[in-house]
C-alpha atoms as a PDB file:
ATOM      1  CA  UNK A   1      86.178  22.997   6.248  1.00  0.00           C
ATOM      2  CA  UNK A   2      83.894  22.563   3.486  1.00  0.00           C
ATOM      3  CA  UNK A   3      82.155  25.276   1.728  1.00  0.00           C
ATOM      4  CA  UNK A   4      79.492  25.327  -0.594  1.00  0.00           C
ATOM      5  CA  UNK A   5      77.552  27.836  -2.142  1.00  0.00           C
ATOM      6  CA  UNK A   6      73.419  27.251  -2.183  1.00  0.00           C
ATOM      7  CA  UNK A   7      70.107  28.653  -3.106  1.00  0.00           C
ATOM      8  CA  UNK A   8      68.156  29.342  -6.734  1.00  0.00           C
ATOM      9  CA  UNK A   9      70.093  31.167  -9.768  1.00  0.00           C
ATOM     10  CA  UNK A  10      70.345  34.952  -9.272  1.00  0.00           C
ATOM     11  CA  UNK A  11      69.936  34.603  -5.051  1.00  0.00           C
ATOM     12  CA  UNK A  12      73.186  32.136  -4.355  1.00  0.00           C
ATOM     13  CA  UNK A  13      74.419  32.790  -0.952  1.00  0.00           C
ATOM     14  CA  UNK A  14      77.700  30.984   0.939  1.00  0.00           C
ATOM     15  CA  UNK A  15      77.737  28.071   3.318  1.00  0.00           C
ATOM     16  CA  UNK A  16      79.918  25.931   5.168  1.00  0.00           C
ATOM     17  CA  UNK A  17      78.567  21.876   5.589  1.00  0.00           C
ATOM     18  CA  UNK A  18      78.406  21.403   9.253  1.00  0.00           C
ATOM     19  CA  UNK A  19      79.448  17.557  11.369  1.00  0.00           C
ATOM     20  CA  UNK A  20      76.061  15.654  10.224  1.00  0.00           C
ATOM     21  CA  UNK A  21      76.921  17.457   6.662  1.00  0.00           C
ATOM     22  CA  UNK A  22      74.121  19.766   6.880  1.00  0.00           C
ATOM     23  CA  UNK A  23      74.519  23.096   4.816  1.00  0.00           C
ATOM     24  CA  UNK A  24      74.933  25.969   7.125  1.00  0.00           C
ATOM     25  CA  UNK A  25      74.039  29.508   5.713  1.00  0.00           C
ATOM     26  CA  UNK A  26      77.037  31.655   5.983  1.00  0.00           C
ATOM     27  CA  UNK A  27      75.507  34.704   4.714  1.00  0.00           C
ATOM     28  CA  UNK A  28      75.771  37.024   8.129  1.00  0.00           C
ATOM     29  CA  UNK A  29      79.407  36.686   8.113  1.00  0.00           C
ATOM     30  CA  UNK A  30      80.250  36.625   4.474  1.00  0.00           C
ATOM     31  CA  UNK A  31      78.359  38.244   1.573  1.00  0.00           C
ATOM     32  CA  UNK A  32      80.654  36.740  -1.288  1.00  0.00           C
ATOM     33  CA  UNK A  33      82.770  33.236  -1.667  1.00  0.00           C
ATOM     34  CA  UNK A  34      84.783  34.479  -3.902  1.00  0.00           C
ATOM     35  CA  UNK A  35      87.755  37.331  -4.345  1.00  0.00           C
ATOM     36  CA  UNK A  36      89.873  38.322  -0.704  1.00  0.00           C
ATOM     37  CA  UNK A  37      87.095  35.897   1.082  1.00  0.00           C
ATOM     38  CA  UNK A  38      89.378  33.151  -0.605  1.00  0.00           C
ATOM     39  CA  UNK A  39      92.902  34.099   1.133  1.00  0.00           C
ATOM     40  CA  UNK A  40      93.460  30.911   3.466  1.00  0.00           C
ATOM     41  CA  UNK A  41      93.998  33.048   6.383  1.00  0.00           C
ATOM     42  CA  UNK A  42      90.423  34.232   5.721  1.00  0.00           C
ATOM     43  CA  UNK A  43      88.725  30.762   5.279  1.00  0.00           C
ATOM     44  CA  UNK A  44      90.341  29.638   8.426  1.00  0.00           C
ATOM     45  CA  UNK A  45      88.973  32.627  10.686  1.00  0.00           C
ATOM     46  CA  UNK A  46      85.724  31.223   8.909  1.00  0.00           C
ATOM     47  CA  UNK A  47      86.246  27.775  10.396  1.00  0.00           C
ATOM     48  CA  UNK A  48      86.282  29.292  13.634  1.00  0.00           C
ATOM     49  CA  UNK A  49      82.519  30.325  13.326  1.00  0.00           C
ATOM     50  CA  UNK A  50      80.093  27.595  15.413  1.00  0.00           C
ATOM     51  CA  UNK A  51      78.316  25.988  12.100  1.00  0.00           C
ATOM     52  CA  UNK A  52      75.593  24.843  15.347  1.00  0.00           C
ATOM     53  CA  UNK A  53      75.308  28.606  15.800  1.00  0.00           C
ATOM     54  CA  UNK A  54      74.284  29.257  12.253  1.00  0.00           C
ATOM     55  CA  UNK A  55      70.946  28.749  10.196  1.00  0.00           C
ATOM     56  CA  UNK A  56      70.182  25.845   8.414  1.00  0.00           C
ATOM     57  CA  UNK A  57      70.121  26.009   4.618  1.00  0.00           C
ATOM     58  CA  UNK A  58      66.488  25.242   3.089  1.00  0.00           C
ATOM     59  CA  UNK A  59      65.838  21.064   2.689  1.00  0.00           C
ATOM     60  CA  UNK A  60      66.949  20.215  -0.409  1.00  0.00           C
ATOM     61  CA  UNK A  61      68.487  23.451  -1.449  1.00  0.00           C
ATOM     62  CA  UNK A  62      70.127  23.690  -5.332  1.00  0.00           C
ATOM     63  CA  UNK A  63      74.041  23.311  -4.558  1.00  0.00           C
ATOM     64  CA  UNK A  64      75.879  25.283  -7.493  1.00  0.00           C
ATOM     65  CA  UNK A  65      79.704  26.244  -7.646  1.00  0.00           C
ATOM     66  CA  UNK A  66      81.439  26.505  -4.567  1.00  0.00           C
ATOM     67  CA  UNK A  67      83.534  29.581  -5.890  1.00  0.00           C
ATOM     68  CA  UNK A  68      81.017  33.365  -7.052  1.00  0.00           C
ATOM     69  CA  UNK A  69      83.407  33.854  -9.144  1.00  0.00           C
ATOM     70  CA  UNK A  70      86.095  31.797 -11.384  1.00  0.00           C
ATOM     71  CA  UNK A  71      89.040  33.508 -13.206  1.00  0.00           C
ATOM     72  CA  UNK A  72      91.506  31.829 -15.561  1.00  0.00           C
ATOM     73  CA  UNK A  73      90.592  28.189 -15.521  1.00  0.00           C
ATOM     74  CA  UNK A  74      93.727  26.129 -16.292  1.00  0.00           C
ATOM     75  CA  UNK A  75      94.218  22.647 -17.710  1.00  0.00           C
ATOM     76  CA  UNK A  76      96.801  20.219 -18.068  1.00  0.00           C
ATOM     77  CA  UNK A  77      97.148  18.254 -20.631  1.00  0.00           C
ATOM     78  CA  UNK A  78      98.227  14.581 -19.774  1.00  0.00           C
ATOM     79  CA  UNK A  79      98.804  14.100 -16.059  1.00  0.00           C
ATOM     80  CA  UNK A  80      98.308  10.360 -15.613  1.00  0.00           C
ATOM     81  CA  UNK A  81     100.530   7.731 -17.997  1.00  0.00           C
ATOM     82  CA  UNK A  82      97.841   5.574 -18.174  1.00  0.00           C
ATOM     83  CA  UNK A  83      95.659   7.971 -19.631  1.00  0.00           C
ATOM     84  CA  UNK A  84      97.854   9.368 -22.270  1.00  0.00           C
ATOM     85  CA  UNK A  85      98.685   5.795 -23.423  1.00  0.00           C
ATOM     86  CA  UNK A  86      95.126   4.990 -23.844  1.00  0.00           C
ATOM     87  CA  UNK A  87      94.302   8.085 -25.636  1.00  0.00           C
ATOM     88  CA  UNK A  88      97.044   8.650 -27.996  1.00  0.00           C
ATOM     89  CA  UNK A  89      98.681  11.654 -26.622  1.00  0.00           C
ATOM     90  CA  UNK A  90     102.285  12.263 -25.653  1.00  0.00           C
ATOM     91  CA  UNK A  91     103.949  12.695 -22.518  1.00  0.00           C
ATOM     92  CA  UNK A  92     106.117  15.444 -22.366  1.00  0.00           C
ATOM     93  CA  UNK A  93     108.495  16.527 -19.681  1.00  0.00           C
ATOM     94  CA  UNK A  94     106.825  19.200 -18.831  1.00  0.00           C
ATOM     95  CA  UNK A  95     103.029  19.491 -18.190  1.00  0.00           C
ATOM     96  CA  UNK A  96     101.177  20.604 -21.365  1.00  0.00           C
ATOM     97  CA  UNK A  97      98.527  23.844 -20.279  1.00  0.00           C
ATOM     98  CA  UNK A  98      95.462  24.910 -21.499  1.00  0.00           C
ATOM     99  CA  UNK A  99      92.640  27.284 -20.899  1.00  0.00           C
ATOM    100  CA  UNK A 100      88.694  26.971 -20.960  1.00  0.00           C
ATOM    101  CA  UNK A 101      87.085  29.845 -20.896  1.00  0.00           C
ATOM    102  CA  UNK A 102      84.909  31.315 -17.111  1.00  0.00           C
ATOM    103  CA  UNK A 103      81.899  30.758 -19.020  1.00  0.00           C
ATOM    104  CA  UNK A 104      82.293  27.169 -19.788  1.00  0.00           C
ATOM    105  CA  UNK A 105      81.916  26.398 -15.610  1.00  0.00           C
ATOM    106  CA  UNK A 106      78.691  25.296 -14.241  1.00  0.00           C
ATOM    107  CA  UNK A 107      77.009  23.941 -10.796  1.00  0.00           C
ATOM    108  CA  UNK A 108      77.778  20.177  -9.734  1.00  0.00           C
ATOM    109  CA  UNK A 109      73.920  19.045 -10.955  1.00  0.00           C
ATOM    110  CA  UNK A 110      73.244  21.515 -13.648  1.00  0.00           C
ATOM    111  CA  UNK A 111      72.344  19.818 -16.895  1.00  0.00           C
ATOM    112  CA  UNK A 112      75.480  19.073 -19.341  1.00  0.00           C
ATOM    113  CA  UNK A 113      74.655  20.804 -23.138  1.00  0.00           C
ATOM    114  CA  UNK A 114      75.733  19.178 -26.071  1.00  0.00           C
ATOM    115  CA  UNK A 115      76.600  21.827 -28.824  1.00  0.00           C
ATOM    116  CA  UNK A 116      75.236  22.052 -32.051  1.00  0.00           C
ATOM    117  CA  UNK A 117      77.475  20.086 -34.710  1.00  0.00           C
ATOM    118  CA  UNK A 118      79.358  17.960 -31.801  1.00  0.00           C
ATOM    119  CA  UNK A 119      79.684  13.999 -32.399  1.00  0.00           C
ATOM    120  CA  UNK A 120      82.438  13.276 -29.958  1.00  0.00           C
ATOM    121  CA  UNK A 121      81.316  14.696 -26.389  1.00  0.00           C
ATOM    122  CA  UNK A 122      83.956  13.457 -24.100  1.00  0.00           C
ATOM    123  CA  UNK A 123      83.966  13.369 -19.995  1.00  0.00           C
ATOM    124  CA  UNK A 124      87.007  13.526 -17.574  1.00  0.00           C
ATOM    125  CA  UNK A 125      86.869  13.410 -13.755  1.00  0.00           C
ATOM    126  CA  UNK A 126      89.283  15.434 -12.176  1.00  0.00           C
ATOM    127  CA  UNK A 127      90.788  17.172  -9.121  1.00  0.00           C
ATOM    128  CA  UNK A 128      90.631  21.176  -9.185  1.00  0.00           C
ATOM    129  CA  UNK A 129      93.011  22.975  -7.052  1.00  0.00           C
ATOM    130  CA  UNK A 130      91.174  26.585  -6.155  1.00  0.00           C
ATOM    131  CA  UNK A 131      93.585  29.429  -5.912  1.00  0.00           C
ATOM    132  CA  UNK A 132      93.577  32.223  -2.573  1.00  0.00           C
ATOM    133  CA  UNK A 133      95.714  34.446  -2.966  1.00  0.00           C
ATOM    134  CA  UNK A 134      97.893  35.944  -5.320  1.00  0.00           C
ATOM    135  CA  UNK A 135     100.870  33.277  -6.666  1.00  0.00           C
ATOM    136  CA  UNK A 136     103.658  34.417  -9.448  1.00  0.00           C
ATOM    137  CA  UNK A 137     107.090  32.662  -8.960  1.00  0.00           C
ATOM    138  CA  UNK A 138     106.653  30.884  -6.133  1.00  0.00           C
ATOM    139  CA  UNK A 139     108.432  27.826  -5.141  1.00  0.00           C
ATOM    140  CA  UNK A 140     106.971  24.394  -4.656  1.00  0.00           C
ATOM    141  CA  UNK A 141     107.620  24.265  -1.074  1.00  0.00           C
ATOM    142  CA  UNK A 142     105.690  27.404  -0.730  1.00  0.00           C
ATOM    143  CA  UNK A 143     102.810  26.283  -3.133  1.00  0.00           C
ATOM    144  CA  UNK A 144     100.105  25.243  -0.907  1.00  0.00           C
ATOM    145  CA  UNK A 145     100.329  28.621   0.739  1.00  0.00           C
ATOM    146  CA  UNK A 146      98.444  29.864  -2.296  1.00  0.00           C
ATOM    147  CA  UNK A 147      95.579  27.081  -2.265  1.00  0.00           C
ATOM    148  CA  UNK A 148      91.657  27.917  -0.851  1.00  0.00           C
ATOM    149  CA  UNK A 149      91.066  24.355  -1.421  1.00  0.00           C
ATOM    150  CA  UNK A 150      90.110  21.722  -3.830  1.00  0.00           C
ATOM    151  CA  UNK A 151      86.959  20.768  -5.478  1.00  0.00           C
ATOM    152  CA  UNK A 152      85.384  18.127  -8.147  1.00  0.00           C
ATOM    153  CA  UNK A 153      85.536  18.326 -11.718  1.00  0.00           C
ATOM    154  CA  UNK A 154      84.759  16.831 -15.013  1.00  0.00           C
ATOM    155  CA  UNK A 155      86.697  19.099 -17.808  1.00  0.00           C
ATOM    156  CA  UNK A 156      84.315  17.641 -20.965  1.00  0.00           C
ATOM    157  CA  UNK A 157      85.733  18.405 -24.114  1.00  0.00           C
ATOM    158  CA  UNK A 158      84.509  18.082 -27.671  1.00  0.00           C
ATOM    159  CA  UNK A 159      86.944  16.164 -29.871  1.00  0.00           C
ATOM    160  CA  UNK A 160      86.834  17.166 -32.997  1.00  0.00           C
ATOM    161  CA  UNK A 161      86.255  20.804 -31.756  1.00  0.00           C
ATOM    162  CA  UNK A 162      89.225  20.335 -29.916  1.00  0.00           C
ATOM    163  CA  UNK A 163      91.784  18.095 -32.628  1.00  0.00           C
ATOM    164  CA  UNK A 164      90.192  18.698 -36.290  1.00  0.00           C
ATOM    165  CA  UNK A 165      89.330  22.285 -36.008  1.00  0.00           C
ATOM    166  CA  UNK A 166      92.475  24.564 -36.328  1.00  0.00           C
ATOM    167  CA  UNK A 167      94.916  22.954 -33.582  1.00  0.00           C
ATOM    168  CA  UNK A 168      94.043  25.258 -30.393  1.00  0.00           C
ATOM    169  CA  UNK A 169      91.926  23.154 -27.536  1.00  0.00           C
ATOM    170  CA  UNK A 170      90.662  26.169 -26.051  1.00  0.00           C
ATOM    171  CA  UNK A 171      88.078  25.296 -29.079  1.00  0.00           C
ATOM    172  CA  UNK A 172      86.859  21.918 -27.233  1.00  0.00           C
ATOM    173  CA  UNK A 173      86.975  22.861 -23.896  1.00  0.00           C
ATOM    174  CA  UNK A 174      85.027  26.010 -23.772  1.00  0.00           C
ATOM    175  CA  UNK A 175      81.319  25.443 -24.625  1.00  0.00           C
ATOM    176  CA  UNK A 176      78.476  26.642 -21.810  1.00  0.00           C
ATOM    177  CA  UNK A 177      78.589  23.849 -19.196  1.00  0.00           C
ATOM    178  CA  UNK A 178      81.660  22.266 -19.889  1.00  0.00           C
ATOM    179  CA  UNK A 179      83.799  22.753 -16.398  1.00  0.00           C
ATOM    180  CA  UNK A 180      81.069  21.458 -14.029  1.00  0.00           C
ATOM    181  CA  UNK A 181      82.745  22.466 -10.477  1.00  0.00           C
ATOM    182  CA  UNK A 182      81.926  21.296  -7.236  1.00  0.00           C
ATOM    183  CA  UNK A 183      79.738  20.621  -5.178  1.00  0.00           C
ATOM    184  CA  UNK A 184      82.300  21.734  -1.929  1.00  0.00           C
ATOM    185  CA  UNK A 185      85.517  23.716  -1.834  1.00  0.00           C
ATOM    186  CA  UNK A 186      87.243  21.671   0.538  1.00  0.00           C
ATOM    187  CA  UNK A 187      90.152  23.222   2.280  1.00  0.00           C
ATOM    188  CA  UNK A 188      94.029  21.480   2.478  1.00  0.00           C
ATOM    189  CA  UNK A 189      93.542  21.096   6.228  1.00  0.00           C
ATOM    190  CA  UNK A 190      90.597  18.658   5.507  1.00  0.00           C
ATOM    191  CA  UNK A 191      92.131  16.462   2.611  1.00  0.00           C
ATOM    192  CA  UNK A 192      95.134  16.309   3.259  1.00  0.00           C
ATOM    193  CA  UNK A 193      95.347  13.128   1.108  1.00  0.00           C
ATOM    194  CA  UNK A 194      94.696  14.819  -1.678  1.00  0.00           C
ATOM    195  CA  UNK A 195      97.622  13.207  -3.299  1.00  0.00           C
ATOM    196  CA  UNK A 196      96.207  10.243  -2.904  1.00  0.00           C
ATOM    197  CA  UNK A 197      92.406  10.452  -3.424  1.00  0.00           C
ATOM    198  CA  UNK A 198      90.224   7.831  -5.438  1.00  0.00           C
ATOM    199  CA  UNK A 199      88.361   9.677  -9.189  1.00  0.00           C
ATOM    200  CA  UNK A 200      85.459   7.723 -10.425  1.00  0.00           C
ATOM    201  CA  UNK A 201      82.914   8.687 -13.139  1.00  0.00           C
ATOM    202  CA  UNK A 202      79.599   6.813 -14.437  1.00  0.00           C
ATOM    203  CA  UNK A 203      77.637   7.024 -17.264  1.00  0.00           C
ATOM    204  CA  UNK A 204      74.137   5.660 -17.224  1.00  0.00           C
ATOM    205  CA  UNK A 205      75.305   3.919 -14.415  1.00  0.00           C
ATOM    206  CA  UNK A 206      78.405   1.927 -16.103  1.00  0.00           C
ATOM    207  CA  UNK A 207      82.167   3.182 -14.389  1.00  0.00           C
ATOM    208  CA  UNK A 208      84.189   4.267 -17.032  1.00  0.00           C
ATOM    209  CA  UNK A 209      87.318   5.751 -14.553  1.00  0.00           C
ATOM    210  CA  UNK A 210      88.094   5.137 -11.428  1.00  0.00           C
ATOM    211  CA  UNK A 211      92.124   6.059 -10.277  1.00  0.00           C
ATOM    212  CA  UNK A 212      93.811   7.274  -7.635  1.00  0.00           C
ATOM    213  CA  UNK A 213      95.394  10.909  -7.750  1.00  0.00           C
ATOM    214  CA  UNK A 214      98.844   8.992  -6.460  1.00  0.00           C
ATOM    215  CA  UNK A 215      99.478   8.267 -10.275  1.00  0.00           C
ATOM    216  CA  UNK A 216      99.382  12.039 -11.438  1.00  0.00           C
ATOM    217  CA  UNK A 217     102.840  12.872 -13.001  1.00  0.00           C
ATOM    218  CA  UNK A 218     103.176  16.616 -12.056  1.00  0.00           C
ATOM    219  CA  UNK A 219     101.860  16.928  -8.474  1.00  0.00           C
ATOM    220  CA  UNK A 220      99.775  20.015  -7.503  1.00  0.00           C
ATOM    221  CA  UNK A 221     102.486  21.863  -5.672  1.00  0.00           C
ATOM    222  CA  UNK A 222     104.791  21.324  -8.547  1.00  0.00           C
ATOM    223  CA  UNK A 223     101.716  22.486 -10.615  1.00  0.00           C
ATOM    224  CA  UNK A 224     100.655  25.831  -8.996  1.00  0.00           C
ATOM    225  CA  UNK A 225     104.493  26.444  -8.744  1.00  0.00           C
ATOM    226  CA  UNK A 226     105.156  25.817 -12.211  1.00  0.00           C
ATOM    227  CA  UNK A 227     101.847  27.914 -13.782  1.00  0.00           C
ATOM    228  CA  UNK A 228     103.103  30.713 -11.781  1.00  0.00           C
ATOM    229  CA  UNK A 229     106.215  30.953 -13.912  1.00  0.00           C
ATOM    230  CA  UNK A 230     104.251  31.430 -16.820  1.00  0.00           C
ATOM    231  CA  UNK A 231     100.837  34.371 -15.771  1.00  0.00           C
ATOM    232  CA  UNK A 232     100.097  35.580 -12.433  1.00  0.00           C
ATOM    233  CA  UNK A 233      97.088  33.039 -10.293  1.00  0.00           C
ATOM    234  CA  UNK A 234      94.913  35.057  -8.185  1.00  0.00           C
ATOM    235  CA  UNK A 235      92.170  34.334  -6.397  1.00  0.00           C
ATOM    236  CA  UNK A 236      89.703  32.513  -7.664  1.00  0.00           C
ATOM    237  CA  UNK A 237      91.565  30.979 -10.809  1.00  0.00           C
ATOM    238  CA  UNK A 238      91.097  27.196 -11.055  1.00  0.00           C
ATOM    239  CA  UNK A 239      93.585  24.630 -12.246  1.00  0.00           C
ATOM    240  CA  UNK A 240      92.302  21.285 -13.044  1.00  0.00           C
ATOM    241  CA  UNK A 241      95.372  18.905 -12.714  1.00  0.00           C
ATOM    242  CA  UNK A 242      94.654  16.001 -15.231  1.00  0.00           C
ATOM    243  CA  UNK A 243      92.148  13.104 -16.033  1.00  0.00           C
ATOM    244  CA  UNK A 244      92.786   9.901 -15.512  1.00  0.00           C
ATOM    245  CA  UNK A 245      92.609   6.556 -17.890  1.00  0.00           C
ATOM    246  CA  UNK A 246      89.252   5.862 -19.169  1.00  0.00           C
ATOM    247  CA  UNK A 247      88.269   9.168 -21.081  1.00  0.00           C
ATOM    248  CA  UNK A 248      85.328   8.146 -24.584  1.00  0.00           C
ATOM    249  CA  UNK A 249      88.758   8.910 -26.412  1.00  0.00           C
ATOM    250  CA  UNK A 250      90.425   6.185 -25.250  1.00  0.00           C
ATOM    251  CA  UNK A 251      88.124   2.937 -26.001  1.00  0.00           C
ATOM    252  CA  UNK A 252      88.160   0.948 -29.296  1.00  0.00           C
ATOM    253  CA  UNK A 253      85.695   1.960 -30.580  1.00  0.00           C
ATOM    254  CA  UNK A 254      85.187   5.296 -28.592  1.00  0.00           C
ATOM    255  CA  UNK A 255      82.706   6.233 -26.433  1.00  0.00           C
ATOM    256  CA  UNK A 256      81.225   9.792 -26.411  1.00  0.00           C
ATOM    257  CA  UNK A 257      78.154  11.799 -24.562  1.00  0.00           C
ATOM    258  CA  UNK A 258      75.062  12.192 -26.363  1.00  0.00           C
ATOM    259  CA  UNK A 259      71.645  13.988 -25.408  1.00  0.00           C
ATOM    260  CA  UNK A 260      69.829  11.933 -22.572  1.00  0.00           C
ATOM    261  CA  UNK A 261      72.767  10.731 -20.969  1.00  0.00           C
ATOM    262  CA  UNK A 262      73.122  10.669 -17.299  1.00  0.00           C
ATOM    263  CA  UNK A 263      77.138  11.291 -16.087  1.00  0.00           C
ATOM    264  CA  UNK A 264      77.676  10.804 -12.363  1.00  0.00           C
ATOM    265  CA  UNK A 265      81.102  11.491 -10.343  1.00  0.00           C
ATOM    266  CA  UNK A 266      82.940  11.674  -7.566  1.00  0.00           C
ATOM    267  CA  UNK A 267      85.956  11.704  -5.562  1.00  0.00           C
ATOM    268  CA  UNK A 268      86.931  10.764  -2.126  1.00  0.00           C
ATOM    269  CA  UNK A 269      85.786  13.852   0.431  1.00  0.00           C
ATOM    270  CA  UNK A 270      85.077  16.073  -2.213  1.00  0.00           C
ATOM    271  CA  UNK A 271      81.053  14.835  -2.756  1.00  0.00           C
ATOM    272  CA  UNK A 272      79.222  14.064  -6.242  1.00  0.00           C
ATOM    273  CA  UNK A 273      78.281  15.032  -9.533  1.00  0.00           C
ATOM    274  CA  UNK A 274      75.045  14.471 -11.011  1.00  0.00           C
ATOM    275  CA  UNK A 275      73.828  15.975 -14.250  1.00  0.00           C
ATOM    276  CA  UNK A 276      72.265  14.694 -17.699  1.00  0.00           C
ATOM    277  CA  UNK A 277      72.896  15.860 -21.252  1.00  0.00           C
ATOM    278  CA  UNK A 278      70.628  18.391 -23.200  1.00  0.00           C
ATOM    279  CA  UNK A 279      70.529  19.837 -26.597  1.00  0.00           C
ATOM    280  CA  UNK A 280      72.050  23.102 -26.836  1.00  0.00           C
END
């Protein structure tokens, strides 16, 4: 299934996409897309509802994040070799985590802003796993248990926020409308090649990354299994598992976001992204 969630700010309501990809409003059988709605015993009774028998959505409704509400979101740090290479950064043999704050996240098409005092706006396509139930010490073979589904992100990050302010990235990763999320929460049943899904992301139209998930280091099972060592996931928490090569960071000389620019991404079965930059 794939779930969206639809409709102006303030009056969001839940829907499912049905065959022709048409959003379906959800809103008779579920009042919130986030919390207990997220268990994946709960999102499959869902996909038992007829989306034929359900209203259509408004033409050309606003899509915003698939999930009400977002906990802990989680990075990791370098996830593809390639990347880390490029970029400078080590790879260590274990993943590297980090958090962005609940208020950085924002719909797949709002606008992108550009803090006050940033010079090195940086971009990152990536794969978000969404969290559905409660996960602490599990095992990897058990991991996907604990997964609502997967979405689309782009975790942008402010360089020098992030590396010449103080040494915690938390700083870089956390402005308003840096963890862009969505547009679907796609569950495991439909990608189940999520190991192996083509990233791409544009700006003003030229492809700066475009990978397949297949070269992630840590793979999500071993991911969700390995956070929950460390602080409890529950529903609605959001790891994003990595970005692969071709980050602003990594070009000589580097390439960042600035006000007016137009990002675009996507990933295979998990839709687009399409937002420009604004002054904050």
């Amino acid at each position: 299934m794939r779930f969206v969630r639809f409709g102006n700010r303030g009056s969001e309501k839940p829907g499912i996409l049905d065959q022709q990809g048409r959003i379906r409003d959800l809103s008779s059988h579920l009042s919130s897309l986030s919390g207990a709605a997220l268990d994946p015993a709960e999102l499959r009774k869902l996909g038992t509802i007829d989306p034929e028998t359900l209203p259509l959505a408004p033409e050309g409704a606003r899509l915003c994040k698939p999930v009400e509400r977002i906990g802990k979101i989680i990075g990791v740090g370098p996830n593809y070799r390639d990347a880390a290479l490029l970029a400078g950064f080590k790879v260590n043999p274990e993943p590297t985590l980090f958090m962005k704050s609940p208020s950085a996240v924002s719909g797949p098409n709002d606008p992108i802003e550009i803090p006050r005092m940033a010079t090195r706006v940086d971009w990152g396509v990536e794969l978000a796993v969404v969290i559905g139930r409660v996960a602490k010490y599990v095992n990897v073979e058990q991991a996907m248990d604990y997964v609502a589904g997967f979405t689309l992100a782009n975790d942008l990050t402010e360089r020098n926020f992030q590396l010449q302010r103080g040494g915690q990235w938390f700083k870089g990763k956390s402005h308003d409308t840096f963890a862009p999320i969505g547009p679907y929460l796609v569950t495991p049943d439909e990608l189940r090649n999520f190991d192996d899904i083509t990233l791409w992301l544009d700006v003003n139209g030229q492809r700066q990354q475009s990978a397949s998930t297949s070269g992630m280091i840590f793979k999500v099972p071993y991911l969700v299994s390995y956070i929950s060592r460390f602080t409890r996931l529950e529903p609605g928490d959001v790891i994003l598992t990595g970005s692969p090569g071709g980050v602003g960071l990594s070009y000589d000389p580097p390439r960042f976001l600035s006000v007016g620019d137009r990002v675009t991404l996507g990933a295979d079965g998990l839709g687009q992204q399409d937002y420009v930059c604004i002054s904050s």
